[in-house]
PDB file of N, CA and C in Angstrom:
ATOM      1  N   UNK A   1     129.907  -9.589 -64.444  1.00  0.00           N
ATOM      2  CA  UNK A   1     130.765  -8.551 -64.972  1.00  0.00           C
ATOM      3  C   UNK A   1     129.996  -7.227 -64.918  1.00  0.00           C
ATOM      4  N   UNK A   2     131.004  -5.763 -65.138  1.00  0.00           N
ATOM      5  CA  UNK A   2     130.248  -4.585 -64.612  1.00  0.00           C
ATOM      6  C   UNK A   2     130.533  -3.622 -65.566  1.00  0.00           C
ATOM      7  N   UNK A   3     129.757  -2.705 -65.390  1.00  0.00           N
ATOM      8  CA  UNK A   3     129.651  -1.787 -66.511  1.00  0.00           C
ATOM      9  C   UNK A   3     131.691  -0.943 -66.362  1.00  0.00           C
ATOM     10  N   UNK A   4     131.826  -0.838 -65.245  1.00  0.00           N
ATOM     11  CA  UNK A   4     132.978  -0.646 -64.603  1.00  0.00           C
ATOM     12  C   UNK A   4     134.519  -1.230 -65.813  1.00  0.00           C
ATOM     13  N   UNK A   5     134.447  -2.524 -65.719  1.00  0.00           N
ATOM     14  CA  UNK A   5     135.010  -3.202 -66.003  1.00  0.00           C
ATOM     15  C   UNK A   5     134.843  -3.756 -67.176  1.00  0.00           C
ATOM     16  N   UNK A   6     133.788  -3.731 -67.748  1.00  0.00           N
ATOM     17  CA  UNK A   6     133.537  -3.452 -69.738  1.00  0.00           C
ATOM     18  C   UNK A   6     134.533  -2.222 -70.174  1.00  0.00           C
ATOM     19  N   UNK A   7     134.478  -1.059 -69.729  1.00  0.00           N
ATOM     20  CA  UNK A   7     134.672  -0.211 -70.151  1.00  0.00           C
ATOM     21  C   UNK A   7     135.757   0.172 -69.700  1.00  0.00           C
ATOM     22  N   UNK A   8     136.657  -0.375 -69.098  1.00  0.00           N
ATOM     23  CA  UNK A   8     137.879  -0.158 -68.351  1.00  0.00           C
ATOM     24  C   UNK A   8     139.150  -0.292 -70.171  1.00  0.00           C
ATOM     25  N   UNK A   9     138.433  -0.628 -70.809  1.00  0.00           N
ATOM     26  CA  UNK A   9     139.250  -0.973 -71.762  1.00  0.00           C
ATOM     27  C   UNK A   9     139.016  -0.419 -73.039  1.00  0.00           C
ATOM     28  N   UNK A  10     140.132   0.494 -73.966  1.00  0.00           N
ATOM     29  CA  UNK A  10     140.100   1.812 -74.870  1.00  0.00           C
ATOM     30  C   UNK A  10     138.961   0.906 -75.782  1.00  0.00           C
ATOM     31  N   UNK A  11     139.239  -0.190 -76.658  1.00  0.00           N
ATOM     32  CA  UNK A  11     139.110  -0.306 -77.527  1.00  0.00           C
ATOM     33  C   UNK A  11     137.055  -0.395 -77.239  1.00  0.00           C
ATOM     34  N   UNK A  12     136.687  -0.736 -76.205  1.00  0.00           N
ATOM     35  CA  UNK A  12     135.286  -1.113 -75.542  1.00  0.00           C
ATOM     36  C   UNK A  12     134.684   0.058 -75.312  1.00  0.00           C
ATOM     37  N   UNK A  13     135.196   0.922 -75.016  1.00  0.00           N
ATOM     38  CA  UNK A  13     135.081   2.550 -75.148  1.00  0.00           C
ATOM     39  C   UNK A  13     134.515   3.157 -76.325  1.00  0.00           C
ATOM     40  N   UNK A  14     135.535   2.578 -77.098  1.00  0.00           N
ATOM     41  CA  UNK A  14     135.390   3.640 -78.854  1.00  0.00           C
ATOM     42  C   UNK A  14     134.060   2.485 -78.943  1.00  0.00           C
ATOM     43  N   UNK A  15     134.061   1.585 -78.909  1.00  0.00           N
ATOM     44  CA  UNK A  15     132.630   0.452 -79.473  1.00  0.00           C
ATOM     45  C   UNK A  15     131.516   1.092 -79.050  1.00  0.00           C
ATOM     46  N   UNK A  16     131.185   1.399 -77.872  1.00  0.00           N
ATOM     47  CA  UNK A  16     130.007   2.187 -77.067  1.00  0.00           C
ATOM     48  C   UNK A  16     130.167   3.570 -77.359  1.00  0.00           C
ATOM     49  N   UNK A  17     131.137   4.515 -77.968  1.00  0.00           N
ATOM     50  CA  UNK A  17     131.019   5.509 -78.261  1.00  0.00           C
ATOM     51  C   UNK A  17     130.754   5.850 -79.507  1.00  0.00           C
ATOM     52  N   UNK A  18     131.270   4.955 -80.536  1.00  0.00           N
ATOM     53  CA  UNK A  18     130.325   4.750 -82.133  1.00  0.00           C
ATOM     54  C   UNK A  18     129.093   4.259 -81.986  1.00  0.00           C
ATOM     55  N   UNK A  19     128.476   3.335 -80.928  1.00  0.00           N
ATOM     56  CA  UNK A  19     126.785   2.720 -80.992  1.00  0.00           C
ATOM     57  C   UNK A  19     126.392   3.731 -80.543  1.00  0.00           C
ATOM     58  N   UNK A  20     126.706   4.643 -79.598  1.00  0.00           N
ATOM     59  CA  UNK A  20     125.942   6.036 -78.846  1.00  0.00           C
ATOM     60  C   UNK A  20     125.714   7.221 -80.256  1.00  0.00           C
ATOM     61  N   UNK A  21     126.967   7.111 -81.063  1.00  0.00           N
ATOM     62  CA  UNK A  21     126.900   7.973 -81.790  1.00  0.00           C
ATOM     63  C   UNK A  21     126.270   7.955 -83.226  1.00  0.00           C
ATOM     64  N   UNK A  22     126.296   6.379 -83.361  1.00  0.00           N
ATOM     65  CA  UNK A  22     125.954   6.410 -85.035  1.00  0.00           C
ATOM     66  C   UNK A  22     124.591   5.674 -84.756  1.00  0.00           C
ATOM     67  N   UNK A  23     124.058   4.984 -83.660  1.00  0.00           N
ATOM     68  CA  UNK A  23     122.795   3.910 -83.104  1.00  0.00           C
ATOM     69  C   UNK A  23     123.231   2.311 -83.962  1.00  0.00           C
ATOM     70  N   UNK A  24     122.254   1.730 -84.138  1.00  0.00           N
ATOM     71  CA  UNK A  24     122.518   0.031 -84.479  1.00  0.00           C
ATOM     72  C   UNK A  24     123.525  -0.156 -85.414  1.00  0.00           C
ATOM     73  N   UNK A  25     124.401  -1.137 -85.211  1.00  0.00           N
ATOM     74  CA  UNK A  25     125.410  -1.393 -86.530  1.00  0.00           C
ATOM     75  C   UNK A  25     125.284  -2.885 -86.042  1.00  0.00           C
ATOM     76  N   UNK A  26     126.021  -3.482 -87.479  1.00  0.00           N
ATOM     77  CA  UNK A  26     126.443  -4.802 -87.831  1.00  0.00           C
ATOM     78  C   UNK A  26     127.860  -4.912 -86.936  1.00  0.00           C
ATOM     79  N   UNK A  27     127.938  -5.984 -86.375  1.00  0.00           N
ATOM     80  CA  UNK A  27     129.375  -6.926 -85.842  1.00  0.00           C
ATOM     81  C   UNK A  27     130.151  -6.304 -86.835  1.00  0.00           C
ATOM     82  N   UNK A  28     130.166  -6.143 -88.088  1.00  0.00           N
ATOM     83  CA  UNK A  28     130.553  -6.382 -89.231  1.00  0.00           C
ATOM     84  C   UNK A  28     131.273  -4.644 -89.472  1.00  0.00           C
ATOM     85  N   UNK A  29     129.831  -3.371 -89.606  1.00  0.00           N
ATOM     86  CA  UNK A  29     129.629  -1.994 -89.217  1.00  0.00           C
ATOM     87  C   UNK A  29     130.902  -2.044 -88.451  1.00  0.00           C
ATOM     88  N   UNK A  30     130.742  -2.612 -87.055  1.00  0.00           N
ATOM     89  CA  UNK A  30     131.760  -2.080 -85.426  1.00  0.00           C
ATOM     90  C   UNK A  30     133.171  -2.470 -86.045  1.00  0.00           C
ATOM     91  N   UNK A  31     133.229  -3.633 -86.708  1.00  0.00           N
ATOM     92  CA  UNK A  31     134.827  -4.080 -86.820  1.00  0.00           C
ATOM     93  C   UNK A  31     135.229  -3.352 -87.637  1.00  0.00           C
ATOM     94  N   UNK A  32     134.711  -2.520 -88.707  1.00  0.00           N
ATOM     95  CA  UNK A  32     135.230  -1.714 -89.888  1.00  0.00           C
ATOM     96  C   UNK A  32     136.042  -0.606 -89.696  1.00  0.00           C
ATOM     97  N   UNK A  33     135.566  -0.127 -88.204  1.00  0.00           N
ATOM     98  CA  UNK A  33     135.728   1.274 -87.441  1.00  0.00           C
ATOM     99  C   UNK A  33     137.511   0.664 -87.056  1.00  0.00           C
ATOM    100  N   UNK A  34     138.264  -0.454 -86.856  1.00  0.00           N
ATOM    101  CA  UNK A  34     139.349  -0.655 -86.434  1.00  0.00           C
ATOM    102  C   UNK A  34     139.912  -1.319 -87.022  1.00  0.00           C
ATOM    103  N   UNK A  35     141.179  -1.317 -86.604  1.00  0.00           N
ATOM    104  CA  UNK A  35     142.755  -2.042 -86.855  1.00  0.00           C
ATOM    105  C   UNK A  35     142.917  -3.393 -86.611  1.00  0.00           C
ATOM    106  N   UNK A  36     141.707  -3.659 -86.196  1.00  0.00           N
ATOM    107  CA  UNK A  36     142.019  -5.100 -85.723  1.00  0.00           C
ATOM    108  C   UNK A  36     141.143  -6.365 -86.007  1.00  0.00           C
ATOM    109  N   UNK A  37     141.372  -7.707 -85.781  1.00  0.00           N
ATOM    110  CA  UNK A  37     140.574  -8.560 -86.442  1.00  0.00           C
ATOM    111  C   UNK A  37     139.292  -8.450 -86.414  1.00  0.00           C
ATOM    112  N   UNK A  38     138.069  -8.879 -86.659  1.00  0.00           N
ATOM    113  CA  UNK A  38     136.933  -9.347 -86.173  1.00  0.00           C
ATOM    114  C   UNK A  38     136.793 -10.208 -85.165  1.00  0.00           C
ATOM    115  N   UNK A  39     137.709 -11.054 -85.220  1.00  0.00           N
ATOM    116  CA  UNK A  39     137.402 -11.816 -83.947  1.00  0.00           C
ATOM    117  C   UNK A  39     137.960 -11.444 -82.937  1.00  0.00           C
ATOM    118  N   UNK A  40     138.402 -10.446 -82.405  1.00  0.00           N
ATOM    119  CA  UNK A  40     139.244  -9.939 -81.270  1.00  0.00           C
ATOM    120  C   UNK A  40     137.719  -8.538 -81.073  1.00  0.00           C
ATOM    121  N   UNK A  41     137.424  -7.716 -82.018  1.00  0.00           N
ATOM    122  CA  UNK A  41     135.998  -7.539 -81.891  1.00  0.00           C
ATOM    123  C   UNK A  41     134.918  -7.752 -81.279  1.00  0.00           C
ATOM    124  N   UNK A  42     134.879  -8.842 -81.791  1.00  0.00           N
ATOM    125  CA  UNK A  42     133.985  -9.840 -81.105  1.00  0.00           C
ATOM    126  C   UNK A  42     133.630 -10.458 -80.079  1.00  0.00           C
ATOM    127  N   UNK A  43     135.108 -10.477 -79.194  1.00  0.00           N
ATOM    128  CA  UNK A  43     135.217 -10.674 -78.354  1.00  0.00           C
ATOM    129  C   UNK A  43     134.935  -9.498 -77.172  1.00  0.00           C
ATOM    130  N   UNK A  44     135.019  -8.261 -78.076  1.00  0.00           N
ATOM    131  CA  UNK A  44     135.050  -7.489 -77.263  1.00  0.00           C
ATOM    132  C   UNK A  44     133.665  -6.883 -76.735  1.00  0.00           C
ATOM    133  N   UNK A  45     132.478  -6.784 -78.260  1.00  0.00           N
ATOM    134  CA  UNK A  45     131.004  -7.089 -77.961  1.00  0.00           C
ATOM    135  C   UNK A  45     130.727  -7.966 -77.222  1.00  0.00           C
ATOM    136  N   UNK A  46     131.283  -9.397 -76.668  1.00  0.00           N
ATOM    137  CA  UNK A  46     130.693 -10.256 -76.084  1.00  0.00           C
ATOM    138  C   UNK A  46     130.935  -9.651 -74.678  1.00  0.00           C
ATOM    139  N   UNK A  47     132.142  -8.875 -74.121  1.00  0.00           N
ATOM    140  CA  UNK A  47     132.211  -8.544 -72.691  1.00  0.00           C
ATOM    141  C   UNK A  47     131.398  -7.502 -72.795  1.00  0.00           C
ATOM    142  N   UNK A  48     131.314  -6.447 -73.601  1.00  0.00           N
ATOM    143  CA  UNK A  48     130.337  -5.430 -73.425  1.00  0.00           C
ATOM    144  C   UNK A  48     128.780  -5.910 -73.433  1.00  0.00           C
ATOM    145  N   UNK A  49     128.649  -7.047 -74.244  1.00  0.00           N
ATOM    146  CA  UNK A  49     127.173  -7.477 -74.058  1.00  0.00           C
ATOM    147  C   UNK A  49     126.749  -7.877 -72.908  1.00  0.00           C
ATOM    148  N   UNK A  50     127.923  -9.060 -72.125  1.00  0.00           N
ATOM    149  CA  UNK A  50     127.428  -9.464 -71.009  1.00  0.00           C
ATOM    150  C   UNK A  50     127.337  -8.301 -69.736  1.00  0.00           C
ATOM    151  N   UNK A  51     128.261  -7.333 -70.024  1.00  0.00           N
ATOM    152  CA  UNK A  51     127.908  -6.432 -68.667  1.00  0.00           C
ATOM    153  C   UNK A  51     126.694  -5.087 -69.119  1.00  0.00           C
ATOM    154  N   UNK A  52     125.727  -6.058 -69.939  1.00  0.00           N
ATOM    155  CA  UNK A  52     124.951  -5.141 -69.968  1.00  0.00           C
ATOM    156  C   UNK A  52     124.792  -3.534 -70.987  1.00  0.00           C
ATOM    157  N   UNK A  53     126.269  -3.217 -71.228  1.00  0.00           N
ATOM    158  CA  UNK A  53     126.777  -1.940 -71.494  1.00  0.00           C
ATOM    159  C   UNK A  53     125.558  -2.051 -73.217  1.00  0.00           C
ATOM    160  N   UNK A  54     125.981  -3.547 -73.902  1.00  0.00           N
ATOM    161  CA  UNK A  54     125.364  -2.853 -75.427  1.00  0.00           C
ATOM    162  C   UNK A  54     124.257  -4.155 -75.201  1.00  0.00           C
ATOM    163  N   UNK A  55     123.800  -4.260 -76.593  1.00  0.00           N
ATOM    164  CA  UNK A  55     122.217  -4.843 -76.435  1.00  0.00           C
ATOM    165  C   UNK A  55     122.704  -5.789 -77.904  1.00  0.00           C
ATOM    166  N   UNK A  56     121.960  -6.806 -78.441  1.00  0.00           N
ATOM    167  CA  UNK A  56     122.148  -7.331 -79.426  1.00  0.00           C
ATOM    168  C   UNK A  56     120.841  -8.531 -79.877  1.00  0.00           C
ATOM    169  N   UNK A  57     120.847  -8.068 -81.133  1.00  0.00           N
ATOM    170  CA  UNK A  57     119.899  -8.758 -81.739  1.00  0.00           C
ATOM    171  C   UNK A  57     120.300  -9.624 -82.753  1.00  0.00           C
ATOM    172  N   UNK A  58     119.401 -10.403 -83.617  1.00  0.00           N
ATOM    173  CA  UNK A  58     119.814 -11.414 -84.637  1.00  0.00           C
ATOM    174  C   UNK A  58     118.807 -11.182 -85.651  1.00  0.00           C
ATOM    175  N   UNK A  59     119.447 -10.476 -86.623  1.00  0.00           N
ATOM    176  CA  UNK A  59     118.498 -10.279 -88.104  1.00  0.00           C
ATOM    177  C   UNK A  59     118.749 -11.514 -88.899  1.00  0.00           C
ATOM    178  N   UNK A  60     118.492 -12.617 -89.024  1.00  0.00           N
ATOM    179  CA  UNK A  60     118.977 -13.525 -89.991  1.00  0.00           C
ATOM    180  C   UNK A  60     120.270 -13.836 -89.403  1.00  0.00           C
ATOM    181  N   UNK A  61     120.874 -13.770 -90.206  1.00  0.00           N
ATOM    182  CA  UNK A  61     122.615 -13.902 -90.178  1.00  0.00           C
ATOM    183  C   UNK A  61     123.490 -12.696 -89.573  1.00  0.00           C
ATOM    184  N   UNK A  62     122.813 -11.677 -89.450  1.00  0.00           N
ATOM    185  CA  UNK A  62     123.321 -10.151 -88.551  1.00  0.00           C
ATOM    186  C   UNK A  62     122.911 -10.421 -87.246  1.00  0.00           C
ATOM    187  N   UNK A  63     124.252 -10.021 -86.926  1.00  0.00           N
ATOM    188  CA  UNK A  63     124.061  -9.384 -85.255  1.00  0.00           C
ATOM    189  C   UNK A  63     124.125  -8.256 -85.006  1.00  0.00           C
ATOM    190  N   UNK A  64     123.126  -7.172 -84.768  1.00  0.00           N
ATOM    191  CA  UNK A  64     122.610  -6.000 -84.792  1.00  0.00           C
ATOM    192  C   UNK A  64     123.008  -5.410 -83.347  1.00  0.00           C
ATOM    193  N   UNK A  65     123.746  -4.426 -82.762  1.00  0.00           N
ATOM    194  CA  UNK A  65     124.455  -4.141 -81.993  1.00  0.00           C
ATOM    195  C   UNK A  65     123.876  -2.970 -81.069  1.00  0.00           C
ATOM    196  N   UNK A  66     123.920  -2.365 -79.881  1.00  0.00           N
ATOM    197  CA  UNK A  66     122.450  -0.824 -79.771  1.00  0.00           C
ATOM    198  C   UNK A  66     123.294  -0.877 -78.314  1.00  0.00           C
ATOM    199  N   UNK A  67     123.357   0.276 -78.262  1.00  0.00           N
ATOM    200  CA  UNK A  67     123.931   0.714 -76.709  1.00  0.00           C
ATOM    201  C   UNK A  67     122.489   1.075 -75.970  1.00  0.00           C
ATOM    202  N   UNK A  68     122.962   0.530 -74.303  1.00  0.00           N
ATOM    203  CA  UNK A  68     122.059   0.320 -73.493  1.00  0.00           C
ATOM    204  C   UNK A  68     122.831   1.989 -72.853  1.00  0.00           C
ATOM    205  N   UNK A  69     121.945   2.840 -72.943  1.00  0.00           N
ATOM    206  CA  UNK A  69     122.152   3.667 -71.867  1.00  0.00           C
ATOM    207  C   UNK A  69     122.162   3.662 -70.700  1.00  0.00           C
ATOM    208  N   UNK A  70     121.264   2.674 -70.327  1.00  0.00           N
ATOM    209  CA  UNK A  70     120.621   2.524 -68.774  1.00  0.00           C
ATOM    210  C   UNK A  70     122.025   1.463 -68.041  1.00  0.00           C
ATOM    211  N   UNK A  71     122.941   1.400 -68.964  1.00  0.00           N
ATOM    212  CA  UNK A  71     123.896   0.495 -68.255  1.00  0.00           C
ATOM    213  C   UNK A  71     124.609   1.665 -67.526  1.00  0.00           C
ATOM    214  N   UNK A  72     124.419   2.653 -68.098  1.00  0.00           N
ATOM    215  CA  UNK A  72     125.579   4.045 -67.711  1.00  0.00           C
ATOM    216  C   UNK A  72     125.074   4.702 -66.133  1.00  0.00           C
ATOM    217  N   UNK A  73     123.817   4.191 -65.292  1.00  0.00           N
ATOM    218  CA  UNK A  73     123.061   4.654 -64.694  1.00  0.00           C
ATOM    219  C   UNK A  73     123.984   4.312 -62.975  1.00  0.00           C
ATOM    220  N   UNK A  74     124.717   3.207 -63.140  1.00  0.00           N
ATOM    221  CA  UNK A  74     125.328   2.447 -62.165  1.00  0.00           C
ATOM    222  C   UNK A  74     127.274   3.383 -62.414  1.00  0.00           C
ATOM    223  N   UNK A  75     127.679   3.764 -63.181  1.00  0.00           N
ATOM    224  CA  UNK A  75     128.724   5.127 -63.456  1.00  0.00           C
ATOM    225  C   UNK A  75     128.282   6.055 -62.631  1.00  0.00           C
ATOM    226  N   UNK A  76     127.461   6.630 -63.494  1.00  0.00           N
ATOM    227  CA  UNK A  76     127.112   7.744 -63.261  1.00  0.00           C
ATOM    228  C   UNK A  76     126.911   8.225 -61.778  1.00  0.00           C
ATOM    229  N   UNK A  77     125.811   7.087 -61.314  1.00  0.00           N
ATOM    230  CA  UNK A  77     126.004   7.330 -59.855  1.00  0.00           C
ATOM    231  C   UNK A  77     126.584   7.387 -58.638  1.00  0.00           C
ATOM    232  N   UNK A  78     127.899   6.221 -59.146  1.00  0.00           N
ATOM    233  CA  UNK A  78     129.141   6.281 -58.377  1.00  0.00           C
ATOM    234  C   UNK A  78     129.838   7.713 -59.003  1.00  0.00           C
ATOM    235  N   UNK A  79     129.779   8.162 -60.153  1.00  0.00           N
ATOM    236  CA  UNK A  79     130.394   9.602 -60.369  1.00  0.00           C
ATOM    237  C   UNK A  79     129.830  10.489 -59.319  1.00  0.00           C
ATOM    238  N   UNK A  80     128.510  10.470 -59.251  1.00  0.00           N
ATOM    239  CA  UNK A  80     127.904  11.486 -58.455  1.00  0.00           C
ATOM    240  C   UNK A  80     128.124  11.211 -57.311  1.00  0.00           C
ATOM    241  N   UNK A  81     128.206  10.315 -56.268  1.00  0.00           N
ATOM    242  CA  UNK A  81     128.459  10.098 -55.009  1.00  0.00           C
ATOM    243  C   UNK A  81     130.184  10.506 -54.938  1.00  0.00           C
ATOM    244  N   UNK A  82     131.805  10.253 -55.582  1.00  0.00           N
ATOM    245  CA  UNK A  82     132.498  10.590 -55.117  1.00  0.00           C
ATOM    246  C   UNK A  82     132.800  12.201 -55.524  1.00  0.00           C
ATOM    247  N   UNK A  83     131.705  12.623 -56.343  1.00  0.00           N
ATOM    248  CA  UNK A  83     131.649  14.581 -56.178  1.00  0.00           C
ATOM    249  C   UNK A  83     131.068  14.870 -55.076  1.00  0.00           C
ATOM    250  N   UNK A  84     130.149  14.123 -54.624  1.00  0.00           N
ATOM    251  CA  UNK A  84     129.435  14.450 -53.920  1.00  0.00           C
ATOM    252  C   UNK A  84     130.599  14.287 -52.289  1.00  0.00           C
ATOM    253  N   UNK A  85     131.072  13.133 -52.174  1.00  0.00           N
ATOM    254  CA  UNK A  85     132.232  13.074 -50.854  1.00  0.00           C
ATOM    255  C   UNK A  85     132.952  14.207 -50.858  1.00  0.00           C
ATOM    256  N   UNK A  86     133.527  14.704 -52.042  1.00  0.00           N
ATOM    257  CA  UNK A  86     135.082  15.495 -52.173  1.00  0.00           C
ATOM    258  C   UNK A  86     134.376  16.881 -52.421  1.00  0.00           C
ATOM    259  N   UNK A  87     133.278  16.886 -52.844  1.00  0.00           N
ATOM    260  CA  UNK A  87     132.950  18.448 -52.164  1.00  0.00           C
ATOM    261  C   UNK A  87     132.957  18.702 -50.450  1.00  0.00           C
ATOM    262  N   UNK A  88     132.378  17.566 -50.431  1.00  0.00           N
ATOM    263  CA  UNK A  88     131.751  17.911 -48.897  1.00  0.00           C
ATOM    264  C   UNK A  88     133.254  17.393 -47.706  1.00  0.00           C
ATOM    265  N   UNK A  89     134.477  17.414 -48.635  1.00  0.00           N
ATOM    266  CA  UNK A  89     135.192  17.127 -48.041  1.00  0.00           C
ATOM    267  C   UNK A  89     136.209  18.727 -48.336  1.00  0.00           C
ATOM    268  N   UNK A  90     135.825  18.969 -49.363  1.00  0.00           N
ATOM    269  CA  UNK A  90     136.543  20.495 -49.499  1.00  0.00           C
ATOM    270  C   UNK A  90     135.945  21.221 -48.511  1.00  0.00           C
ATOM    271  N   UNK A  91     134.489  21.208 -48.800  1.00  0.00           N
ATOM    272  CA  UNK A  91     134.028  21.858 -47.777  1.00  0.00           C
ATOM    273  C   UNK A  91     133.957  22.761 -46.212  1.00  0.00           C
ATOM    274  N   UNK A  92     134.752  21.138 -45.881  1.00  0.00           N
ATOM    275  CA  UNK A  92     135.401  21.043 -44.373  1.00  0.00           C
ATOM    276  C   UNK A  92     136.527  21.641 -44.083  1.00  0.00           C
ATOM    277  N   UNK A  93     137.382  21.231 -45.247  1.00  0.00           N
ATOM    278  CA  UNK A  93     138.758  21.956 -45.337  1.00  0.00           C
ATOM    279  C   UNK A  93     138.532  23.365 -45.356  1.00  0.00           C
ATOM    280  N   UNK A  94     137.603  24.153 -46.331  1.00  0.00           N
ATOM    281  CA  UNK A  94     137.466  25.668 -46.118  1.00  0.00           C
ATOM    282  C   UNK A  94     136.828  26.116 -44.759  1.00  0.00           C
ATOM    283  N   UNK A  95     136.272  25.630 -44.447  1.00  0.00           N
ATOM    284  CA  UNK A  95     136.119  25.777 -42.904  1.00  0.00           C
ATOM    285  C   UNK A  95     137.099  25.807 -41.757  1.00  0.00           C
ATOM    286  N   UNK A  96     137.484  25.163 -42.080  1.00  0.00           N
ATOM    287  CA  UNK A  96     138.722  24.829 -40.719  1.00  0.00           C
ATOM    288  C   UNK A  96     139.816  25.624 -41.401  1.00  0.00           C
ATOM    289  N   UNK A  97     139.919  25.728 -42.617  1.00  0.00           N
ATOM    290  CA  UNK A  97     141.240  27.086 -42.775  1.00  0.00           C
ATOM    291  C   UNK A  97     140.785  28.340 -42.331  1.00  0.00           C
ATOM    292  N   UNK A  98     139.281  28.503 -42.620  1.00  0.00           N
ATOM    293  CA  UNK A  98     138.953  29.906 -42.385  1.00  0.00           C
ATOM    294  C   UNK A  98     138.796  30.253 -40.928  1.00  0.00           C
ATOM    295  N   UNK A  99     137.939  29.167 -40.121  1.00  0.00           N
ATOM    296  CA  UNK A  99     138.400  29.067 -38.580  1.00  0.00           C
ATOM    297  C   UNK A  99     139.610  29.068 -38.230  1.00  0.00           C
ATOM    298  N   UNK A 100     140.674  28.754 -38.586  1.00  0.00           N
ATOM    299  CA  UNK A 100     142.003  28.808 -38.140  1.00  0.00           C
ATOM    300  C   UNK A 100     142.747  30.242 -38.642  1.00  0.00           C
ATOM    301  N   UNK A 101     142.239  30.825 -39.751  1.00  0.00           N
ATOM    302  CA  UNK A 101     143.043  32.226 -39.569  1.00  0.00           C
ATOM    303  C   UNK A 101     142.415  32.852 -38.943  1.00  0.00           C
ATOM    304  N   UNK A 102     140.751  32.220 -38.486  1.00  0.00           N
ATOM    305  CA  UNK A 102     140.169  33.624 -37.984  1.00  0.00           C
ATOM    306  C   UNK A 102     140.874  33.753 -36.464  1.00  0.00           C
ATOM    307  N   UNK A 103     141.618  32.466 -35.765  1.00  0.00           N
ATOM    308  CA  UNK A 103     141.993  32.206 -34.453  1.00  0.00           C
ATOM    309  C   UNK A 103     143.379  32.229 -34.221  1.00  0.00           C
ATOM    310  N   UNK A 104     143.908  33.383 -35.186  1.00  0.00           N
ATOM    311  CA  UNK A 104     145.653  33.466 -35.074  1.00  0.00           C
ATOM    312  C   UNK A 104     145.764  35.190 -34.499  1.00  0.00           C
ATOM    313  N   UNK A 105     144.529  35.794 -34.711  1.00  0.00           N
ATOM    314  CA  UNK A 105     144.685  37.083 -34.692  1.00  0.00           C
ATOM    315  C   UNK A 105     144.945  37.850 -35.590  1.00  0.00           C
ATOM    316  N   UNK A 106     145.810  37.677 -36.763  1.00  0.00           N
ATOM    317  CA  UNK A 106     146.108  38.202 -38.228  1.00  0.00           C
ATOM    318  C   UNK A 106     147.530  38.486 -37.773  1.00  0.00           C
ATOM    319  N   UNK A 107     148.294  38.409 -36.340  1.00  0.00           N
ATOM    320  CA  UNK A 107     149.769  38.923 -36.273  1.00  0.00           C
ATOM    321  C   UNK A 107     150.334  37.793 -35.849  1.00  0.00           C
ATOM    322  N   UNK A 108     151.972  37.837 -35.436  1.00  0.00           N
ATOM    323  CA  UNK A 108     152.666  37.097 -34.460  1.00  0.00           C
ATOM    324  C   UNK A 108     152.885  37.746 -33.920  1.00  0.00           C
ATOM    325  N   UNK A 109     153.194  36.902 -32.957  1.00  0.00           N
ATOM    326  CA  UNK A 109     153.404  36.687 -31.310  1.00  0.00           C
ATOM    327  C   UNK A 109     155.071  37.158 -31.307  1.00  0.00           C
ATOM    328  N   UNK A 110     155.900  38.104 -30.473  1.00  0.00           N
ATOM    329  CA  UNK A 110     157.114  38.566 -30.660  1.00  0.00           C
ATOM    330  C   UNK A 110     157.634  38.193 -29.489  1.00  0.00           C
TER     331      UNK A 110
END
């Protein structure tokens, strides 16, 4: 599973955006933040755990929760590669418009 596809989903979102924002919480902490069971929660730390996205520990009887930044590293870089295409694809386009008015003459033809 991928950082992609953890996060493809709202509620997995707000989870990694409260651990980014507040750092370690309880299973317990994360479920408080929502509307919805703990065990639907839970479920939802377990896909974010396995793709890496959060981190988890065991205090005793706590499961201690910590966002992995370095999961964001495999985003990010597909962010940067399709800016990186669609500039260099604008790019082309301003070129070839600007070559093409420069090759009309600025009038018509009567």
């Amino acid at each position: 599973m991928d950082a992609f596809y953890a996060l493809a989903e709202p509620r997995r979102r707000k989870v990694v955006e409260i651990l980014a924002h507040r750092g370690r919480l309880s299973a317990t902490q994360i479920s408080d933040e929502f509307d919805v069971t703990p065990q639907a929660i839970s479920q939802h730390l377990r896909v974010l755990r396995e793709a890496n996205v959060i981190q988890m520990e065991k205090r005793a009887q706590q499961r201690i929760y910590a966002f992995n930044p370095k999961s964001m590293l495999e985003i990010e870089g597909w962010a940067v590669d399709m800016t990186e295409m669609w500039n260099s694809r604008f790019d082309r386009l301003g070129k070839a418009l600007k070559d093409g008015a420069g090759s009309t003459g600025g009038g018509r033809a009567h």
